[in-house]
Structure formats: C-alpha cells, structure tokens
Protein backbone atom coordinates (compact mmCIF):
# COMPACT_ATOMS: atom_id res chain seq x y z
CA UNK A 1 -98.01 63.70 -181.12
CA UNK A 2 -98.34 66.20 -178.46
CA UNK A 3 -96.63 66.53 -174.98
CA UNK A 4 -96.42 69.08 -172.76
CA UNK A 5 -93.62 68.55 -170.45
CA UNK A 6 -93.82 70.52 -166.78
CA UNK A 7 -90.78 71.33 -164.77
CA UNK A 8 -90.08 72.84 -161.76
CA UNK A 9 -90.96 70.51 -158.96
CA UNK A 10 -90.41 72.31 -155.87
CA UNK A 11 -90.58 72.04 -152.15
CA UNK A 12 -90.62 76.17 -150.32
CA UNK A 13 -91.66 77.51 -147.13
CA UNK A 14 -94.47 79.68 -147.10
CA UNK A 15 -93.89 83.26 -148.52
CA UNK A 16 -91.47 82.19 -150.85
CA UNK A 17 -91.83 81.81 -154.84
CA UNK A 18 -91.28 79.43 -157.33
CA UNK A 19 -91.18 79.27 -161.32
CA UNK A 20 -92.80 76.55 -163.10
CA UNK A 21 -92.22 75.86 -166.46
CA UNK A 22 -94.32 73.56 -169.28
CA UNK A 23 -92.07 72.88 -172.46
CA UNK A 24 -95.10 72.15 -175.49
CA UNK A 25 -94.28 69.75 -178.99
CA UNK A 26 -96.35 68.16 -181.87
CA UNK A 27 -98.25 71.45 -182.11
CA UNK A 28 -98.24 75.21 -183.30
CA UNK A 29 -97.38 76.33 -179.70
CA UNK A 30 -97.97 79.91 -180.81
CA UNK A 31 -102.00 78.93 -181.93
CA UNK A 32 -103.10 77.51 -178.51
CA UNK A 33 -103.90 78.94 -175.61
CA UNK A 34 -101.97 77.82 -172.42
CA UNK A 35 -103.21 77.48 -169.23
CA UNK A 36 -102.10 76.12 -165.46
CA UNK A 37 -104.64 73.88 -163.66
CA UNK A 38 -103.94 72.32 -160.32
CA UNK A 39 -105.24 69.87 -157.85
CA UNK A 40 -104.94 69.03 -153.98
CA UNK A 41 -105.22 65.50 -152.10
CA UNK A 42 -108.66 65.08 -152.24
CA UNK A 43 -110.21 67.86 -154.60
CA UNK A 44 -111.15 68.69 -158.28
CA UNK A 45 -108.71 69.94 -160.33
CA UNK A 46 -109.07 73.66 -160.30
CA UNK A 47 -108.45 76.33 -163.22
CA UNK A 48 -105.32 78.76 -161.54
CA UNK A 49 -103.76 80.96 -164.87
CA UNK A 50 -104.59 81.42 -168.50
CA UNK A 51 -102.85 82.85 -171.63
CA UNK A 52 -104.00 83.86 -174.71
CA UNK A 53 -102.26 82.42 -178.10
CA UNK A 54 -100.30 85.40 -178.58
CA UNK A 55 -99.84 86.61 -174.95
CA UNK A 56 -101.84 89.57 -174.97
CA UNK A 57 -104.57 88.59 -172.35
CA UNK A 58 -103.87 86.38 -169.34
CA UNK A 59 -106.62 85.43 -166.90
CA UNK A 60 -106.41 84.45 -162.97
CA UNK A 61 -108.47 82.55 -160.63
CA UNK A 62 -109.36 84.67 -157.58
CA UNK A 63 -107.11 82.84 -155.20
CA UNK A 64 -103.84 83.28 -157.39
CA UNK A 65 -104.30 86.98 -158.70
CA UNK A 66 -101.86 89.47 -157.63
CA UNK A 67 -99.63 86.23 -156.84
CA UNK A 68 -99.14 84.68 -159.61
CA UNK A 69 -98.10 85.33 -163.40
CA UNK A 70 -98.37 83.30 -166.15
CA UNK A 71 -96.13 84.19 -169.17
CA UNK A 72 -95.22 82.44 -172.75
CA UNK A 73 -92.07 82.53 -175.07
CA UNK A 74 -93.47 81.09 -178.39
CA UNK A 75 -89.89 81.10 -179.78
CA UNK A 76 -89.78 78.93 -176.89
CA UNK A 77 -92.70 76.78 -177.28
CA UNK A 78 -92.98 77.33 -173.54
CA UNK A 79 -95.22 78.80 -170.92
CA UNK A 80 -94.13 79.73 -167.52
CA UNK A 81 -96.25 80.32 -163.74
CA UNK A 82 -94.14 82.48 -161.68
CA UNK A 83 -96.05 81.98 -157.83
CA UNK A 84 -95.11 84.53 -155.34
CA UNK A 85 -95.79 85.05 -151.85
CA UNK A 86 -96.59 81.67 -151.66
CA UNK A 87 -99.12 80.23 -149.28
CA UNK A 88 -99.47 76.25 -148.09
CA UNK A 89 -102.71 75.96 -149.59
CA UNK A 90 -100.77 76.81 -152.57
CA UNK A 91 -99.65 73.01 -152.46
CA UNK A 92 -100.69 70.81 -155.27
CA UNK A 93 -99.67 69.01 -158.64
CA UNK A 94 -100.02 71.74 -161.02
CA UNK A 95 -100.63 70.87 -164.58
CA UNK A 96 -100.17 72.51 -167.84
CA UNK A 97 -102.72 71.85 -170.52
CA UNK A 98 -103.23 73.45 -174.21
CA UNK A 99 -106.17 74.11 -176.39
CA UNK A 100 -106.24 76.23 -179.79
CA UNK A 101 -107.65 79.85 -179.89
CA UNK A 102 -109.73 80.09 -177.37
CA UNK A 103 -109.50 80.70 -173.81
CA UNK A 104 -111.27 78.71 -171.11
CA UNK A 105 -111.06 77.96 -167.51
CA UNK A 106 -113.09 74.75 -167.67
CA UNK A 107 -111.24 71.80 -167.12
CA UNK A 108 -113.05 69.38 -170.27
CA UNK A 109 -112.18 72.35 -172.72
CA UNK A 110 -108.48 71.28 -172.68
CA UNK A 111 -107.38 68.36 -174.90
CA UNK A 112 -103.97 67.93 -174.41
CA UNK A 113 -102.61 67.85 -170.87
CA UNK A 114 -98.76 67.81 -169.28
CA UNK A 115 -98.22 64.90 -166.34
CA UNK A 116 -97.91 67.37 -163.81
CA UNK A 117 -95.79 68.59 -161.06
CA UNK A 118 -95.66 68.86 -157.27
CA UNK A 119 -95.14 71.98 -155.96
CA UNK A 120 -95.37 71.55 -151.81
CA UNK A 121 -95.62 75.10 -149.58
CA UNK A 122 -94.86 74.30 -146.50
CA UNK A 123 -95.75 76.61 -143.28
C-alpha cells in the first residue's frame, strides 16, 4: 500500500521560508516522479514543483520559480519543498503526490496522493 506522509505544517510571516517534507512507502520511491500541488480556500488545486525519478530535472510553476526548490533523497524515500521569500498568497494545504517515470503538472496524472499540509503566510 502506498502513503505519502507530508510534514512541516507551518504558520510564518511573510518573507520568511519554510521546508516541507513528504516521507513516500509501498513503492520504488526512486522510479516515480514527485511533485508538490497545492490548494487555497476556494480554488483548484494547482501544480507548484516537480522532480524527475532520479533528480536530474525539476520543474516550477511561474508563481513559485526562483522561490521555491524542490529536492529528493531516494536513500530517503523522501522529497522536500524548500519556499523562500514567502508571500501570503503562498498560503494553502500543499500536497505531495507520486506517479512513475514521467513528469506531469496535471493534477489527474497523479495516482497516489499525501493528506496534505497547511502552510499559512501571514502579512
């Protein structure tokens, strides 16, 4: 069975940074592709950071790049979102979710998903 397990629930003022982390089992962590998702009150949930299986390529949505840096230890079977500099709109449950080999920022591409955490910027 898998599970992805998120951590790093956080409440920061604006400008500051956070690490979150998403522990993976029941898989071969170092064959799938990790990526962070996240969603605010009231919207879709939104593609924010990708990773490729190995960690060679990593993708960003527009509104996270520069900011943000998503990173993997598959000793580990963990991936990690470092946010910087961040902003309140960066407020949302962010969720981890895994599929094998390739990458993908849409949301139905991803079968197995983490519960999700809050992260809360505040101004």
């Amino acid at each position: 069975q898998v599970q992805l397990v998120e951590s790093g629930v956080g409440l920061v003022q604006a400008g500051g940074s956070l690490r979150l982390s998403c522990a993976a089992s029941g898989l071969t962590f170092s064959t799938y592709v990790m990526v962070w998702f996240r969603q605010a009150p009231g919207t879709w949930r939104e593609f924010e950071a990708a990773i490729s299986w190995s960690g060679g390529k990593t993708f960003y949505a527009e509104s996270v790049k520069g900011r943000f840096t998503i990173s993997r230890d598959n000793a580990k079977n963990t991936v990690y979102l470092q946010m910087n500099s961040l902003k309140p709109e960066d407020t949302a449950v962010y969720y981890c979710a895994a599929r094998p080999f390739a990458v993908s920022n849409q949301i139905y591409d991803y079968p197995y998903w983490g519960q999700g955490t809050q992260v809360t910027v505040s101004s």
